[in-house]
C-alpha atoms as a PDB file:
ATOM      1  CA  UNK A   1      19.458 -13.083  24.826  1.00  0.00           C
ATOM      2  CA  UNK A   2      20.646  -9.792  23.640  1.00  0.00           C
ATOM      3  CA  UNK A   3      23.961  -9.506  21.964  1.00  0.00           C
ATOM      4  CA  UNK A   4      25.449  -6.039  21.361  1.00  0.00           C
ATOM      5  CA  UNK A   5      28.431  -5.486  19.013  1.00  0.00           C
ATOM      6  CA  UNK A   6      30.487  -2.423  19.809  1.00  0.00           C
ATOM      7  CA  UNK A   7      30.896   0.349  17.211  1.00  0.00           C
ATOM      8  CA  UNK A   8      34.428   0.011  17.039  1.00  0.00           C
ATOM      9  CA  UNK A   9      34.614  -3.721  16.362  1.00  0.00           C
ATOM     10  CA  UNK A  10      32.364  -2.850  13.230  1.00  0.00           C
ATOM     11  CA  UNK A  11      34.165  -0.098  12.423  1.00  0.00           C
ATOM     12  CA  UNK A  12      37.404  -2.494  12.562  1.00  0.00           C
ATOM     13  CA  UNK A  13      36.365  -4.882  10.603  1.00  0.00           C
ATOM     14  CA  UNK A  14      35.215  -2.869   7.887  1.00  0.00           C
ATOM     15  CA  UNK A  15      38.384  -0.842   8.110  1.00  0.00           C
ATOM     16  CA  UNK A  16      40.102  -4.366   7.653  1.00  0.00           C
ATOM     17  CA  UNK A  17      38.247  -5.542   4.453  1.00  0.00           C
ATOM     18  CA  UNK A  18      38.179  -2.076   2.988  1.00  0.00           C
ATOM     19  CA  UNK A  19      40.942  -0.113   4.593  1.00  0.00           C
ATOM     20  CA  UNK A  20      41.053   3.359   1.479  1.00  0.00           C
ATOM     21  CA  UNK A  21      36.558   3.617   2.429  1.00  0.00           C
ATOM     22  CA  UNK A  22      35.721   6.568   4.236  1.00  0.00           C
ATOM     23  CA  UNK A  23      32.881   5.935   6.520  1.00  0.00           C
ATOM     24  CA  UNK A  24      29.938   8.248   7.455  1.00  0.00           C
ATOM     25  CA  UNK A  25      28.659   8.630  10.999  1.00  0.00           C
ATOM     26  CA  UNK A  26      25.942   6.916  11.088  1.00  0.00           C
ATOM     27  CA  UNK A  27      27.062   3.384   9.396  1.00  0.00           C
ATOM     28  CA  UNK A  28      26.390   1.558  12.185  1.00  0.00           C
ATOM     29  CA  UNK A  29      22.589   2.360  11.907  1.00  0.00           C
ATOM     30  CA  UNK A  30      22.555   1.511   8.015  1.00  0.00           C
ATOM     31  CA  UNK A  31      24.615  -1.952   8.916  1.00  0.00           C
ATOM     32  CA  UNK A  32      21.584  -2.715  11.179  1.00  0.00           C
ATOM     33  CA  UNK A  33      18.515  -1.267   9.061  1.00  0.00           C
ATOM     34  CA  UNK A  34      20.236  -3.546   5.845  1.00  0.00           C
ATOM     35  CA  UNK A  35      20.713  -6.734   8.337  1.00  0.00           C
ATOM     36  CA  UNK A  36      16.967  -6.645   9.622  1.00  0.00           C
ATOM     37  CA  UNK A  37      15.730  -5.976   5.839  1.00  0.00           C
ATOM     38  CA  UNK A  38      17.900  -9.128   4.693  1.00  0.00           C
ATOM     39  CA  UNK A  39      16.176 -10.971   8.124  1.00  0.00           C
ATOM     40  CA  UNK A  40      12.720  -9.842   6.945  1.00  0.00           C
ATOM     41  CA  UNK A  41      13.482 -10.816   3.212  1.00  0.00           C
ATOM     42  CA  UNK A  42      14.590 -14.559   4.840  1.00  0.00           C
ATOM     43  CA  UNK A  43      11.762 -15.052   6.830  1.00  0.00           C
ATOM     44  CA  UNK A  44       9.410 -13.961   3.907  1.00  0.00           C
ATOM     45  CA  UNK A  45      11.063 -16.621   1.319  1.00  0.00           C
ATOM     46  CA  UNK A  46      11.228 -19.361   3.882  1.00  0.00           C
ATOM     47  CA  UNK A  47       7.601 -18.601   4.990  1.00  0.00           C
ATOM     48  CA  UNK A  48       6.843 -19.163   1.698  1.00  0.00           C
ATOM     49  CA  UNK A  49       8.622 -22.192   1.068  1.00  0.00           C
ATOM     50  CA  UNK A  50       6.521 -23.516   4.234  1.00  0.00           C
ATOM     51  CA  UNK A  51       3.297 -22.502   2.593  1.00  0.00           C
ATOM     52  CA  UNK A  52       4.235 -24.293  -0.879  1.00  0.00           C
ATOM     53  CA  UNK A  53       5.263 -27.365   1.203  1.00  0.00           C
ATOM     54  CA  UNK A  54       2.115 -27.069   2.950  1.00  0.00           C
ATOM     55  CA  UNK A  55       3.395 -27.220   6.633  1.00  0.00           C
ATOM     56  CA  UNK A  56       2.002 -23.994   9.265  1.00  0.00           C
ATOM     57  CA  UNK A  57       5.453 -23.740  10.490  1.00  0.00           C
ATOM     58  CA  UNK A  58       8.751 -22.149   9.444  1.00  0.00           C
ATOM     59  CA  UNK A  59      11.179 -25.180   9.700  1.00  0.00           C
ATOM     60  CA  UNK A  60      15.184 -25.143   9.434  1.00  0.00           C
ATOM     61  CA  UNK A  61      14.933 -26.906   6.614  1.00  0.00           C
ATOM     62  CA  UNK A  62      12.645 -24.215   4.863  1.00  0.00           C
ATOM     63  CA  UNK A  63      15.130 -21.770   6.049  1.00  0.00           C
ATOM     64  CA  UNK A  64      18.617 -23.282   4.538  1.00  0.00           C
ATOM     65  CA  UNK A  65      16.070 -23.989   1.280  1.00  0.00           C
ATOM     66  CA  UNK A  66      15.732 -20.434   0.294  1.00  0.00           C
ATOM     67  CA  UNK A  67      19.070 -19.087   2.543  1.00  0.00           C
ATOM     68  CA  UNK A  68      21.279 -19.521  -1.191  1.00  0.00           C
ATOM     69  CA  UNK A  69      18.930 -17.451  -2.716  1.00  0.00           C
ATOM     70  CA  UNK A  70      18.331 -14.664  -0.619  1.00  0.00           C
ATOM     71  CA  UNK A  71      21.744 -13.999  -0.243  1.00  0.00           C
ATOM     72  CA  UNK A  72      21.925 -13.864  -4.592  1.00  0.00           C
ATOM     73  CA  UNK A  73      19.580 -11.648  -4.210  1.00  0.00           C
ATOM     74  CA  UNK A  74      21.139  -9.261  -0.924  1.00  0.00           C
ATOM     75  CA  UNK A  75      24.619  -8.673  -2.800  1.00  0.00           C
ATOM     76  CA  UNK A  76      23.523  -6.271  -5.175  1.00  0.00           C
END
C-alpha cells in the first residue's frame, strides 16, 4: 500500500513549526532522500542487532532496540 503525502501538507507543516524559514523548491525531494537514508540507517542497526543476537531475522524487537539510537544519531 502506497501512501502519498501532498506537497502542500509538507509544506504546511513545516511552515507551522518554522513559520520565518524560507524554503527551496525542491524540499520535498530532500525530505524524502533524508527519510529513506534514516530508513536505511534503521534497518542497518537493527540488522545488526539481529546478527549479535544471533537470530536470521529482523524482529520488532531488534527494531525498537536500536530505534533510540538512531534517532541520537539522525538529529544532527
Amino acid at each position: 500500500m502506497k501512501v502519498a503525502v501532498s506537497k502542500g501538507s509538507i509544506t504546511s507543516a513545516i511552515r507551522k513549526h518554522r513559520p520565518g524559514l524560507r524554503l527551496s523548491r525542491d524540499i520535498h525531494t530532500m525530505i524524502h532522500l533524508n527519510c529513506l537514508m534514516f530508513f536505511r540507517r534503521l534497518a542497518i542497526e537493527a540488522r545488526d542487532k539481529a546478527v549479535e543476537s544471533k537470530c536470521s531475522l529482523i524482529q520488532p524487537n531488534h527494531v525498537m532496540q536500536v530505534a533510540k539510537t538512531v534517532l541520537k544519531k539522525s538529529r544532527g
